[in-house]
Structures are given as structure tokens and as C-alpha cells.
Protein backbone atom coordinates (compact mmCIF):
# COMPACT_ATOMS: atom_id res chain seq x y z
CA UNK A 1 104.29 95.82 94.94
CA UNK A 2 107.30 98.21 95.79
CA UNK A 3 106.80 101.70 96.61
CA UNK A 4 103.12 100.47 98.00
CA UNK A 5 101.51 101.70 94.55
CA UNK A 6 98.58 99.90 94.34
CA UNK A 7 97.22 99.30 91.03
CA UNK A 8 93.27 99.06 90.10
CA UNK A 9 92.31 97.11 86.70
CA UNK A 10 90.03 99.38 84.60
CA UNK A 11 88.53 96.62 81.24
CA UNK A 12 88.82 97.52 77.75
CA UNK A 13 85.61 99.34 76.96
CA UNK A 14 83.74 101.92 74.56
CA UNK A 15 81.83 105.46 75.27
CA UNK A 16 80.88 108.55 74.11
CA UNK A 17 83.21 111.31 74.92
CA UNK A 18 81.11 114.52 74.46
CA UNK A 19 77.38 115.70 73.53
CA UNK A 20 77.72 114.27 70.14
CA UNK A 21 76.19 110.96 69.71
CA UNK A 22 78.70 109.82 66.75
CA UNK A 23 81.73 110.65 68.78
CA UNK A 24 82.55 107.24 70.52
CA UNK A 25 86.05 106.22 72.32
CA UNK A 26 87.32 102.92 72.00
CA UNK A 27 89.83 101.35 74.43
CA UNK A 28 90.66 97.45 72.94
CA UNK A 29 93.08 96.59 75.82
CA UNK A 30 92.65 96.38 79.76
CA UNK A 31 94.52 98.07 81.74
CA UNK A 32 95.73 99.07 85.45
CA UNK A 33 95.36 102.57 86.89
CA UNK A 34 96.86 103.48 89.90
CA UNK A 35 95.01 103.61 93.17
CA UNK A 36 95.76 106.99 94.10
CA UNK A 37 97.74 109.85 92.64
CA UNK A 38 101.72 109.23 93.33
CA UNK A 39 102.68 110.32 97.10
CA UNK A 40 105.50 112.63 97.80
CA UNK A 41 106.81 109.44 99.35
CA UNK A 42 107.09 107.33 96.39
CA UNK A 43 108.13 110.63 94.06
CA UNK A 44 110.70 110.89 96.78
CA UNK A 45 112.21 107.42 96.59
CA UNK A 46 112.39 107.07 93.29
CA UNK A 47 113.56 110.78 92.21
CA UNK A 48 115.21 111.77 95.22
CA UNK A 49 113.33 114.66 95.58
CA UNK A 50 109.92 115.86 96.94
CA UNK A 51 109.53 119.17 94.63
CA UNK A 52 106.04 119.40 96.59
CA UNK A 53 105.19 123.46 97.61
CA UNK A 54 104.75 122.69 101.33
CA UNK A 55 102.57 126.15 102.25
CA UNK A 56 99.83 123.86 99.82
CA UNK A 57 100.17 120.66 101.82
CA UNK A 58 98.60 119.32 105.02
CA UNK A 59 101.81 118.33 105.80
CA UNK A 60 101.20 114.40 105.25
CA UNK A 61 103.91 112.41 102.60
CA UNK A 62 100.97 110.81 101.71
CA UNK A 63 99.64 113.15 99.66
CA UNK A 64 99.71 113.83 95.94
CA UNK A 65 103.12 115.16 95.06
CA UNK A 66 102.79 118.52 93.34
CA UNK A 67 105.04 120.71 91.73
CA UNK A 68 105.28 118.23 89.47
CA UNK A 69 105.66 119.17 85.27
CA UNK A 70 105.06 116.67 82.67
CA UNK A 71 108.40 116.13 82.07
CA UNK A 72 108.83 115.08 85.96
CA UNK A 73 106.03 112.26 85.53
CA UNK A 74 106.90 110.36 82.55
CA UNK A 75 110.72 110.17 83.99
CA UNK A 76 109.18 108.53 87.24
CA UNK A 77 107.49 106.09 84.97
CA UNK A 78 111.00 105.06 83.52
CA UNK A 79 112.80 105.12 86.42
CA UNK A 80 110.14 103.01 88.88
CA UNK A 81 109.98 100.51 85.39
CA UNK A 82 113.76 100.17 85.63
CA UNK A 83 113.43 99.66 89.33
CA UNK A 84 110.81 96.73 88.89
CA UNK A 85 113.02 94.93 85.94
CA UNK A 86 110.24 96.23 83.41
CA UNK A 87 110.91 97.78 80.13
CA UNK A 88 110.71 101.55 79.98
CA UNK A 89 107.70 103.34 77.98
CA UNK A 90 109.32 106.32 76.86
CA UNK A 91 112.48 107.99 75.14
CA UNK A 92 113.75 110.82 75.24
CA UNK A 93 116.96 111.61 73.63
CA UNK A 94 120.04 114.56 74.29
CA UNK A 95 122.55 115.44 71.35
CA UNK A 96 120.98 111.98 69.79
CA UNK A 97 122.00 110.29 72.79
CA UNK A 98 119.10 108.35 74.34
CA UNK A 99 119.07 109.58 78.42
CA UNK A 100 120.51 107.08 80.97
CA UNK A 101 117.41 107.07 82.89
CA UNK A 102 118.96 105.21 86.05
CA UNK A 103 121.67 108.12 86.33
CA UNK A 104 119.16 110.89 85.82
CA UNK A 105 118.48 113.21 89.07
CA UNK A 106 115.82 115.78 89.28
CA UNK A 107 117.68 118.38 89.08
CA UNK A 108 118.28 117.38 85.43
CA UNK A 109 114.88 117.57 84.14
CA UNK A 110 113.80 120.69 82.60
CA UNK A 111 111.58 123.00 84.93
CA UNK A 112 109.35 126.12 84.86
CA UNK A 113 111.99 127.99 86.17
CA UNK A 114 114.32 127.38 83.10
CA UNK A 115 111.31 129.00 80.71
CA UNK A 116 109.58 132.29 79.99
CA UNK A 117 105.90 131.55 79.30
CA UNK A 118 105.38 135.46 78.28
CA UNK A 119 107.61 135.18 75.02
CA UNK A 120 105.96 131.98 73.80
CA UNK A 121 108.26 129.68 75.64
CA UNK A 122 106.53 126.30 75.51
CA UNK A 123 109.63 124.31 77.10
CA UNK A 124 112.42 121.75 76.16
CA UNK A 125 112.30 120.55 72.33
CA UNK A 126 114.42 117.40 73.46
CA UNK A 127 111.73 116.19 75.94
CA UNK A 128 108.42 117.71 74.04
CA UNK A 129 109.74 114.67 70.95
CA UNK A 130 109.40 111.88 74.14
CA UNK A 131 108.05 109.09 72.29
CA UNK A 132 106.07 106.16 73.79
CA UNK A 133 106.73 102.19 73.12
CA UNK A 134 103.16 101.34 73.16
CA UNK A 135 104.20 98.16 73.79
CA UNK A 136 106.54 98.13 76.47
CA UNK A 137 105.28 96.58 79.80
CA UNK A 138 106.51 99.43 82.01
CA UNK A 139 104.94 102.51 83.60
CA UNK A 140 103.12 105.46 81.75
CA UNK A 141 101.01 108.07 82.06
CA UNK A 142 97.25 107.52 80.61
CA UNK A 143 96.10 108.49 77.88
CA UNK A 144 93.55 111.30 77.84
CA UNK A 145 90.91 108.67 76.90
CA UNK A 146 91.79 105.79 79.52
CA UNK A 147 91.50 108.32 82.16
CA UNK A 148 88.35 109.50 80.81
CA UNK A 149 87.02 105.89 80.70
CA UNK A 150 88.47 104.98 83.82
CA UNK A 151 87.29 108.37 86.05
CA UNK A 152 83.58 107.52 84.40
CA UNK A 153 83.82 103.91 86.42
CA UNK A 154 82.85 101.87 83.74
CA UNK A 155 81.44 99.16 82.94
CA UNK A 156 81.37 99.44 86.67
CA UNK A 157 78.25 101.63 86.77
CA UNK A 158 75.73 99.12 85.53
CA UNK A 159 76.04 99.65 81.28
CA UNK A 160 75.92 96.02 81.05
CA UNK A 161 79.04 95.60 78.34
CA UNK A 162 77.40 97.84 75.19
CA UNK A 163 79.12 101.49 74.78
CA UNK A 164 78.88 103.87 77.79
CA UNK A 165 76.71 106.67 77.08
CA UNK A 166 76.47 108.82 79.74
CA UNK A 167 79.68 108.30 81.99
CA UNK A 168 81.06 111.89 80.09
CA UNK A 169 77.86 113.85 81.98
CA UNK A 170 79.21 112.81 85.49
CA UNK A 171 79.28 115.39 87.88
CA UNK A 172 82.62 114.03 89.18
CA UNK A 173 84.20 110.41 89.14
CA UNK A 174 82.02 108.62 90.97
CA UNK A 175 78.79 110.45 90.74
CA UNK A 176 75.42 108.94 90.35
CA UNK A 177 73.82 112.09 90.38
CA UNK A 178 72.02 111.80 93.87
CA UNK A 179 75.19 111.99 96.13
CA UNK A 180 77.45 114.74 97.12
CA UNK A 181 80.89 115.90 95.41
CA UNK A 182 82.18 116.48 99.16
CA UNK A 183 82.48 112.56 100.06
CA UNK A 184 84.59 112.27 96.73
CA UNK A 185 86.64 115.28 96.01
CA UNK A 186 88.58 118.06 97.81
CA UNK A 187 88.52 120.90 95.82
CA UNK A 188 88.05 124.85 96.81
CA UNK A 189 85.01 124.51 99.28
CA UNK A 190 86.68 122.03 101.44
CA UNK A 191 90.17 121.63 100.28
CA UNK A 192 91.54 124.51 102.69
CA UNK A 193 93.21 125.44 100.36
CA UNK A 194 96.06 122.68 100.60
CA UNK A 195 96.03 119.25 99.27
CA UNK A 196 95.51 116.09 101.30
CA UNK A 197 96.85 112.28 102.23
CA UNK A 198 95.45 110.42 98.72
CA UNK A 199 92.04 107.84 99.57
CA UNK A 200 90.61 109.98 102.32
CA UNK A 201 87.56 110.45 99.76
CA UNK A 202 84.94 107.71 98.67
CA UNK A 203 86.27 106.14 95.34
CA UNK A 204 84.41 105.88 91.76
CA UNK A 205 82.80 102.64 90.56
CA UNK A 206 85.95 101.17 89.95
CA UNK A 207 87.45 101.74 93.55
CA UNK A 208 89.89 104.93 92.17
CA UNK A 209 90.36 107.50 94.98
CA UNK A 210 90.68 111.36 93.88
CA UNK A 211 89.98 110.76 90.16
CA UNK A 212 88.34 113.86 91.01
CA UNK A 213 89.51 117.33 93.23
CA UNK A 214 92.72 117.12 95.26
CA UNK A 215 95.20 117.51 92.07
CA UNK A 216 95.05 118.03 88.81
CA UNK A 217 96.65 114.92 86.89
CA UNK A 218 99.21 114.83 83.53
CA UNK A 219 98.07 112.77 80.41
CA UNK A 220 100.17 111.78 77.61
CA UNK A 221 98.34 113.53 75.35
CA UNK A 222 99.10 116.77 73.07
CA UNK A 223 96.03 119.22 73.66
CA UNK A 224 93.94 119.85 70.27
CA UNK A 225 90.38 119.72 69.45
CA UNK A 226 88.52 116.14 69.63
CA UNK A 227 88.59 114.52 65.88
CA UNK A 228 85.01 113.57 65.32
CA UNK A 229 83.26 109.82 64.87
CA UNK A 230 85.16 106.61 66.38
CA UNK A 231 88.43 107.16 67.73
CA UNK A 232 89.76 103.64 68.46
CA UNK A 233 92.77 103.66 71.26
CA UNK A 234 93.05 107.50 70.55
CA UNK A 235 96.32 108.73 71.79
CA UNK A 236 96.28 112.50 71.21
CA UNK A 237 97.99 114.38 68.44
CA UNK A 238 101.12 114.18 66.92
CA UNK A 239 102.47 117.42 68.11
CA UNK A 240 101.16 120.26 70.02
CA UNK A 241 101.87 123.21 72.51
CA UNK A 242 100.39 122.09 75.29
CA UNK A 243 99.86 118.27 77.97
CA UNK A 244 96.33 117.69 78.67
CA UNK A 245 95.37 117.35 82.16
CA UNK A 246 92.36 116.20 83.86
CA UNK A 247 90.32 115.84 87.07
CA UNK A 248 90.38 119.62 88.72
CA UNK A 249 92.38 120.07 92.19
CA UNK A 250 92.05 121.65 95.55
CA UNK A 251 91.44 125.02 94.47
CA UNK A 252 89.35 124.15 91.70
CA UNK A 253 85.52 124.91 91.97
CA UNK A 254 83.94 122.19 91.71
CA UNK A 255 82.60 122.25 87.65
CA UNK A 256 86.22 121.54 86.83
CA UNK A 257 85.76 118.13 88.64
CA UNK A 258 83.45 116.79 86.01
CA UNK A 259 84.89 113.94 84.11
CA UNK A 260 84.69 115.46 80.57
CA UNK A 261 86.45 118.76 81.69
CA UNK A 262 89.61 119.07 79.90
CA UNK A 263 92.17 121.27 80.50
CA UNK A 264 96.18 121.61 79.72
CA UNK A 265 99.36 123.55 80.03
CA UNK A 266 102.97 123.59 79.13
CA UNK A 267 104.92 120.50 79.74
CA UNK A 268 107.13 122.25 82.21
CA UNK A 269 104.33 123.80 83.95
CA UNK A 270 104.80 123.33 87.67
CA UNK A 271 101.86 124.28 89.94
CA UNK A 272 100.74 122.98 93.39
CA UNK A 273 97.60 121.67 92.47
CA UNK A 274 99.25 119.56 89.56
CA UNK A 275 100.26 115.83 90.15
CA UNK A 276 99.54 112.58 88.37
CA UNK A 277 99.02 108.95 88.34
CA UNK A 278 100.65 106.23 86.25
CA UNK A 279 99.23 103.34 84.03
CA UNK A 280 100.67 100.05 83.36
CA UNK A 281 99.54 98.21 80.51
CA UNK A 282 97.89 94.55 80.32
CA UNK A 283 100.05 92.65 77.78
């Protein structure tokens, strides 16, 4: 595959998201997962840029890109699709005008440094109304649920094919409650306070490095509270504020590396422990 992104298949599958019982996530359709968070190397090819805060790396291009804002990580997705002949996932349209996606540069996508968070500021309207073709066999980001499922390692972990029950009370991805967060995740009592090259932890059930600690990763999703009973391929709300993200980072402690910890900010939000990984749909 180009760019060396390797790509891990996570199944369709079912589990219960939280502490209530009745709350179960559905996922009907397999899908791949990427390896590793993206690399400053492959944000750099495809972007032309590495926006990465350098005083927070180890110095390695192999590590997660950071820096990065939501906006950033869904037009990698269309740009690497476009690379690989596949059909973009998202839209995002300027003055009605649908953005030429192999012409855009980085320095074209809305930052933190165009916004002030302090007078309510929550970032470009044009690129918070990105929609998603469901459909399309390009790049994404996941969903908050299909990282949720696919942090949890299942069916991986031994649930035998019924609905997962206990993956949400992991400790971190890839925790079987007898071994230790350090051989999984960095995070703030061994991250040095920097982030480091992607796989040099033990990966979850489903062989996904850093699912857990080094960065914190974007989801498609709108934050808002959890709609109760059966959500079946759940994809967030409509509209919101805020981009969920998931997994802690290197200067997280480690209770923000459990796999039901949920947390989100602004779409342009740029911070040195925030990166992401992308999806790419079975068809």
C-alpha cells in the first residue's frame, strides 16, 4: 500500500458502550483501521506539510503527527483517496463551490490560529457542514463507535460472536486486567513528555498499536450525550460544538487511556498530543 499505511481489519460486531446494560452498539459492516496513528511522514507527503510541534517529539518522522485539527484529518482522507484512485468520503463546500481537494495546500485549511476560543469561536461554518458519503470506498476518520469497538479488540478477546459486554471497562486497549498499561501506552509517566515512533508499544487483541497513550485521535463524530438503548451504526449527532476524540496521549494520566473515556474539542483545535488514524470501509 502507498505511503506504508498498513491497514488492520476490525469485524462487524455488537457491545455495550457504558454501565447501562440496555445501551448496546451495533456495527453491521467490517471494516479496516489503520495500524498506527498517521506519521509525520505520510501527513507530510500527502499535505506537504509536517505541522508537528517539534519541542513534543522524539525527533523520529515516525511518529504520530500532531498539531493536527479536525479539519486537517478528514482533508488527508480525501486527498490520500484521490491519490489511490478511490472515491473521496467527504465534502466540504466554499461560496457553494465544492473544494478541489487535489489543489488544496495546508495552508488553506482553517487553523486555531484563525479563531478566538474565549468569545465562543467554535471555528469555520464551511468545514463544521463536511458531510460524509457513507458509501464511498475512500478514507475516513472512525466513527466514535468503530473506534470504541475496535480499541476494545473484539471479538478478538475471546466473546465468542454474542455482544461484547465488558470491552467498555478496559483499562486501556489491550488490557486483560492482569498486565501493565506501560507495555501498551505512552502517556505522562513514561511519555517524557514528547510523543514517540508509532508500534513501539504491545498492540490490543486485534494487533492496533497506540489505540491507547501517545496521541489523542479525531472521530467523525459531533460530541453530545449517548442516546440510550440500541444504537445501530451510530454516527454521532447531526450538529454540535465540538469533534469527539478518543484514546488519551503522552501527557495524559493514565485514566484517560481507558477505552470508554471520551473526550472532544473544537474542530480547529490544534494541540501536540492530538493526531488521528483513518478508516477505510469494507464494501
Amino acid at each position: 500500500m502507498s505511503l506504508n499505511i498498513e491497514m488492520v481489519p476490525v469485524p462487524a460486531g455488537s457491545f455495550q458502550r457504558d454501565e447501562e446494560k440496555e445501551n448496546i452498539s451495533v456495527i453491521t459492516k467490517a471494516y479496516s483501521l489503520g495500524k498506527y496513528p498517521i506519521t509525520r511522514e505520510q501527513f507530510l507527503d500527502i499535505m506537504g506539510a509536517d505541522p508537528s510541534d517539534t519541542a513534543k517529539s522524539s525527533g523520529s518522522m515516525n511518529e504520530p503527527v500532531q498539531m493536527i485539527n479536525w479539519y486537517h484529518a478528514i482533508a488527508f482522507c480525501n486527498k490520500l483517496s484521490i491519490k489511490e484512485g478511490l472515491d473521496p468520503a467527504y465534502s466540504v463546500k466554499v461560496n457553494d463551490q465544492e473544494i478541489v481537494w487535489e489543489n488544496l495546500v495546508f495552508g488553506d485549511i482553517p487553523s486555531g490560529d484563525d479563531y478566538n476560543p474565549m468569545i465562543g469561536d467554535v471555528g469555520d461554518a464551511n468545514w463544521n457542514a463536511a458531510t460524509c458519503n457513507w458509501d464511498a470506498n475512500g478514507y475516513r476518520l472512525p466513527t466514535e463507535m468503530e473506534w470504541m469497538w475496535a480499541a476494545m479488540g473484539a471479538p478478538s478477546d475471546g466473546q465468542g460472536g454474542g455482544t461484547n459486554t465488558t470491552g467498555y471497562l478496559k483499562a486501556f486497549a489491550g488490557s486483560m486486567g492482569t498486565n501493565n498499561i506501560d507495555d501498551y501506552a505512552w502517556y505522562n509517566e513514561n511519555g517524557d513528555g514528547k510523543t514517540h515512533p508509532v508500534g513501539g508499544k504491545l498492540p490490543n487483541e486485534l494487533g492496533l498499536h497506540d489505540m491507547s497513550g501517545n496521541v489523542w485521535e479525531w472521530c467523525w463524530d459531533w460530541n453530545a450525550d449517548y442516546q440510550t438503548g440500541t444504537l445501530t451504526d451510530y454516527r454521532g449527532a447531526g450538529s454540535g460544538s465540538y469533534r469527539v476524540n478518543r484514546g488519551g496521549g503522552w501527557s495524559n494520566y493514565a485514566s484517560f487511556c481507558t477505552v470508554a473515556l471520551r473526550r472532544y474539542h473544537c474542530a480547529y483545535s490544534q494541540y501536540s498530543n492530538y493526531g488521528f488514524r483513518i478508516l477505510r470501509p469494507v464494501l
